[in-house]
C-alpha atoms as a PDB file:
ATOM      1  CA  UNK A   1     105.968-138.317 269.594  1.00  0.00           C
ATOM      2  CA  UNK A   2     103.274-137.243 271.765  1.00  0.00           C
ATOM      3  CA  UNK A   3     104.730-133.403 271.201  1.00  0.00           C
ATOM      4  CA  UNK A   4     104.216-133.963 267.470  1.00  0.00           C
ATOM      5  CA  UNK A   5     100.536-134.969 268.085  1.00  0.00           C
ATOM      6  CA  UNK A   6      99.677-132.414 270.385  1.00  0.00           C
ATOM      7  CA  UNK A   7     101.072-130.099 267.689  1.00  0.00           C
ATOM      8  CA  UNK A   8      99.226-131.494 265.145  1.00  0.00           C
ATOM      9  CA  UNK A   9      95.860-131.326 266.911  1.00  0.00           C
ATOM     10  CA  UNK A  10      97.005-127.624 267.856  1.00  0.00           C
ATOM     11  CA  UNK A  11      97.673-126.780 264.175  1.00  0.00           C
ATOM     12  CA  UNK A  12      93.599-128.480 263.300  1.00  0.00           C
ATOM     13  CA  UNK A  13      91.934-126.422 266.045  1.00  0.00           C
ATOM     14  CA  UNK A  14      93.118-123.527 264.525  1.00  0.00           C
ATOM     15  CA  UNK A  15      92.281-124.574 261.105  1.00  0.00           C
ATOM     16  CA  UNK A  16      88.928-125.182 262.304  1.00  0.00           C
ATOM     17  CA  UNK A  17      88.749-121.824 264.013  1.00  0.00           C
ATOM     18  CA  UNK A  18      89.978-120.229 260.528  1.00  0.00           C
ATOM     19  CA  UNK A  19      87.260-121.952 258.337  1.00  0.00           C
ATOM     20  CA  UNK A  20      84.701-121.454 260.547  1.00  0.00           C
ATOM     21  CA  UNK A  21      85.141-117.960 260.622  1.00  0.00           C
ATOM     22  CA  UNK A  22      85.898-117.897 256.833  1.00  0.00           C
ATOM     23  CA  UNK A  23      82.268-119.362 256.191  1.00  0.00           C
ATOM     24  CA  UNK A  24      80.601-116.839 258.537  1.00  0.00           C
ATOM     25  CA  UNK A  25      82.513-113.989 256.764  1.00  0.00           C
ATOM     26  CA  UNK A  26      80.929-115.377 253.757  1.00  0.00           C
ATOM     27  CA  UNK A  27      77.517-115.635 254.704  1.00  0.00           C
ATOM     28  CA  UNK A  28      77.987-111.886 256.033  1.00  0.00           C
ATOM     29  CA  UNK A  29      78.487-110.960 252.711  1.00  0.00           C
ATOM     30  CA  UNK A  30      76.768-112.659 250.538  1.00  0.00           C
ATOM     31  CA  UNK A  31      73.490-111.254 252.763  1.00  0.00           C
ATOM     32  CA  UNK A  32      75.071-107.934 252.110  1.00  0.00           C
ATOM     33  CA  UNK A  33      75.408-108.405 248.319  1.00  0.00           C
ATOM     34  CA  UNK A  34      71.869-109.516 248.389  1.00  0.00           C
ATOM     35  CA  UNK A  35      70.570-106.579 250.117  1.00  0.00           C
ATOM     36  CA  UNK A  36      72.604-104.401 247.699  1.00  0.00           C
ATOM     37  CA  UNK A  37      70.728-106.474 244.831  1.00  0.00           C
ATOM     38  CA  UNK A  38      67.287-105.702 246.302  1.00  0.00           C
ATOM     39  CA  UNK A  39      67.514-101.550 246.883  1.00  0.00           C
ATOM     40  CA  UNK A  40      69.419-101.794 243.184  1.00  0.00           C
ATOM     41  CA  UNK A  41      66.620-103.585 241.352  1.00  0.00           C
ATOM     42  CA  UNK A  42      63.906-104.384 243.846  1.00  0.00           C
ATOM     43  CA  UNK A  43      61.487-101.934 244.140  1.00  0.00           C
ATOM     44  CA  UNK A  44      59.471-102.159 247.490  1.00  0.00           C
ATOM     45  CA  UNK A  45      56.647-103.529 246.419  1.00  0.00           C
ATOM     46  CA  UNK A  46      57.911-106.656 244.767  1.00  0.00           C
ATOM     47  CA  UNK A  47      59.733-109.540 245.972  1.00  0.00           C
ATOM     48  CA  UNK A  48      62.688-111.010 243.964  1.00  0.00           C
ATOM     49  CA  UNK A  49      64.292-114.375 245.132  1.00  0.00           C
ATOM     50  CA  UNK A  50      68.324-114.139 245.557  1.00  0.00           C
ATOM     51  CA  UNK A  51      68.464-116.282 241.957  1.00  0.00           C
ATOM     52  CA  UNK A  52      66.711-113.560 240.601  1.00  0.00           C
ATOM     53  CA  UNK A  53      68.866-110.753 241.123  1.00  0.00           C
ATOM     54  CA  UNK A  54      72.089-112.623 240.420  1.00  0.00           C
ATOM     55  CA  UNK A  55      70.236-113.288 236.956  1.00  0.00           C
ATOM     56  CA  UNK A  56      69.569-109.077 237.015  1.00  0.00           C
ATOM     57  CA  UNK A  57      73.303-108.161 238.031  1.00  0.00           C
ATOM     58  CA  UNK A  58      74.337-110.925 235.053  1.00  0.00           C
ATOM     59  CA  UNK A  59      72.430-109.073 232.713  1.00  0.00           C
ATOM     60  CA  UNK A  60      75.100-107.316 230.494  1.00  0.00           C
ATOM     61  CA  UNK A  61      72.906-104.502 228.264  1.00  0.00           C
ATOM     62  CA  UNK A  62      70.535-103.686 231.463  1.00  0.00           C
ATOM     63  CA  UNK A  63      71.728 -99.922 233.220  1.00  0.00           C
ATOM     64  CA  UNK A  64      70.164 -99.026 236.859  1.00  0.00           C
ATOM     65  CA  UNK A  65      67.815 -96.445 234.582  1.00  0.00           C
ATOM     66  CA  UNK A  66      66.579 -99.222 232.656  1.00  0.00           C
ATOM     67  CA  UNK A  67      65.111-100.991 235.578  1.00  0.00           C
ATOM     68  CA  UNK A  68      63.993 -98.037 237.443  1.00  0.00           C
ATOM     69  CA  UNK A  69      62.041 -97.374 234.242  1.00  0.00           C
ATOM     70  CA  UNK A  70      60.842-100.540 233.962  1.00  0.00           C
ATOM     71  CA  UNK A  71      59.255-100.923 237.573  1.00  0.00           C
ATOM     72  CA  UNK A  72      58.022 -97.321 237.257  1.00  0.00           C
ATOM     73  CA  UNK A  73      55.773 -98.294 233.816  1.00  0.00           C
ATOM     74  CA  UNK A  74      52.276 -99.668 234.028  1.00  0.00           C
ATOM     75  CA  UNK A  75      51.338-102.937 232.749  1.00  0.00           C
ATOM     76  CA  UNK A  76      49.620-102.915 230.036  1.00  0.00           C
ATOM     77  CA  UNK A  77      46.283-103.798 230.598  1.00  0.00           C
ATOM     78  CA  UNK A  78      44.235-106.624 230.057  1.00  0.00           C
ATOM     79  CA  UNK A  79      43.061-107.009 225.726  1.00  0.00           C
ATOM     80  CA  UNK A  80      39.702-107.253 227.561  1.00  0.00           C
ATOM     81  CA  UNK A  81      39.659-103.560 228.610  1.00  0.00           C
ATOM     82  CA  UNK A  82      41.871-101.895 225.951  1.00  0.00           C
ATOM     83  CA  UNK A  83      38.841-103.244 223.667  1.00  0.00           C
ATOM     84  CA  UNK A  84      35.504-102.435 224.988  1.00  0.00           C
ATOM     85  CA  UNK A  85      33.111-103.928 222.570  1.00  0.00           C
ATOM     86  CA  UNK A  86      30.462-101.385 221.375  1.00  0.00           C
ATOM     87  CA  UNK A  87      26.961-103.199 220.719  1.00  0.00           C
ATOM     88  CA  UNK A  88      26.762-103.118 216.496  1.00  0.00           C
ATOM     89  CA  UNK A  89      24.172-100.625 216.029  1.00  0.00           C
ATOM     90  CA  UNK A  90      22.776-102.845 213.135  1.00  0.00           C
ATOM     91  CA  UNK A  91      21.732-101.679 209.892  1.00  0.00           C
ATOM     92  CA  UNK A  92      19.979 -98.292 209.347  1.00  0.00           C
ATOM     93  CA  UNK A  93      16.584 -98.014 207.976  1.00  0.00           C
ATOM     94  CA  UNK A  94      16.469 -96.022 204.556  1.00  0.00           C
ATOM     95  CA  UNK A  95      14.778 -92.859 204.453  1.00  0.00           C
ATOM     96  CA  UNK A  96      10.572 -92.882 203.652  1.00  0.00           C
ATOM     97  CA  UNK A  97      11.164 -90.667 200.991  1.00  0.00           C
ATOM     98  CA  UNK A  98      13.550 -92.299 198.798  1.00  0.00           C
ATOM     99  CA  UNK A  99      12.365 -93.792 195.797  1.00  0.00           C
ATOM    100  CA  UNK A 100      11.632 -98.196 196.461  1.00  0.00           C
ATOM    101  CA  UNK A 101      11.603 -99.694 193.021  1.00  0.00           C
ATOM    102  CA  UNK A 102      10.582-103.916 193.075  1.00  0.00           C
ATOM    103  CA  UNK A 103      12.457-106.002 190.513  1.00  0.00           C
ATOM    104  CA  UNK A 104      12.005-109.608 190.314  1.00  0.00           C
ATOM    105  CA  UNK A 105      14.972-111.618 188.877  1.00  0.00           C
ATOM    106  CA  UNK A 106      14.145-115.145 187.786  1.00  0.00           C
ATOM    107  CA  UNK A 107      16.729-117.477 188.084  1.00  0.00           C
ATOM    108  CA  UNK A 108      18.350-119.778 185.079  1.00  0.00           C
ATOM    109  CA  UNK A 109      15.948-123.204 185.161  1.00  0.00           C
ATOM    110  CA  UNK A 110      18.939-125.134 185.920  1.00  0.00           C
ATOM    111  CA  UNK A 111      18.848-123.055 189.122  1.00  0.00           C
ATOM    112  CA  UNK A 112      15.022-122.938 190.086  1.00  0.00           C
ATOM    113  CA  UNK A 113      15.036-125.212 193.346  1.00  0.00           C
ATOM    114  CA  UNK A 114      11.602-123.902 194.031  1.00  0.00           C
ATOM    115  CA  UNK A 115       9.565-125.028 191.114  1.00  0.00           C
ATOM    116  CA  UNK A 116       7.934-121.891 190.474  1.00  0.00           C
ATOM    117  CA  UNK A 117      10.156-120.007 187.851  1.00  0.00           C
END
């Protein structure tokens, strides 16, 4: 009996050993799939979470070119400087010379509201 136990705790030492090693094999390689991620789609200059780029290597219609492209292009700027707002020069005056003629139009009496017409 106390062969079978020794055996047994044998056999869970090494299953320990093997899953420990298993889950650092997996953290080697999830860091390198991240690091993969970030020269793919990451330029320098920006920081992407690891959620992030699994959402950018899930993306089905996105190619490499695509995202290069994107992170080369300039944002657009603000509305605020794409429209500078020119002060209205206002109206014109009319030339001295033209011709001024004064008409005065009197209003219907139902109208008149100031008592003159």
């Amino acid at each position: 009996m106390a062969e079978v136990v020794a055996q047994l705790e044998k056999q869970v030492e090494s299953q320990k050993k093997e899953l420990e090693y298993a889950r650092l094999k997996i953290r080697v390689l999830e860091e390198r799939l991240r690091l993969q991620r970030i020269s793919k789609y990451g330029p320098g200059s920006e920081k992407l979470s690891s959620l992030q780029l699994e959402l950018l290597e899930q993306e089905p219609g996105v190619s490499s070119q695509e995202v290069a492209a994107e992170s080369e292009r300039e944002s657009p700027a603000p509305a605020s400087e794409a429209k500078k707002k020119r002060k209205h020069p206002g109206r014109q005056t009319l030339a001295a010379d033209l011709p001024r003629v004064e008409r005065i139009i009197a209003c219907a009496p139902e109208q008149c509201v100031c008592g003159n017409c």
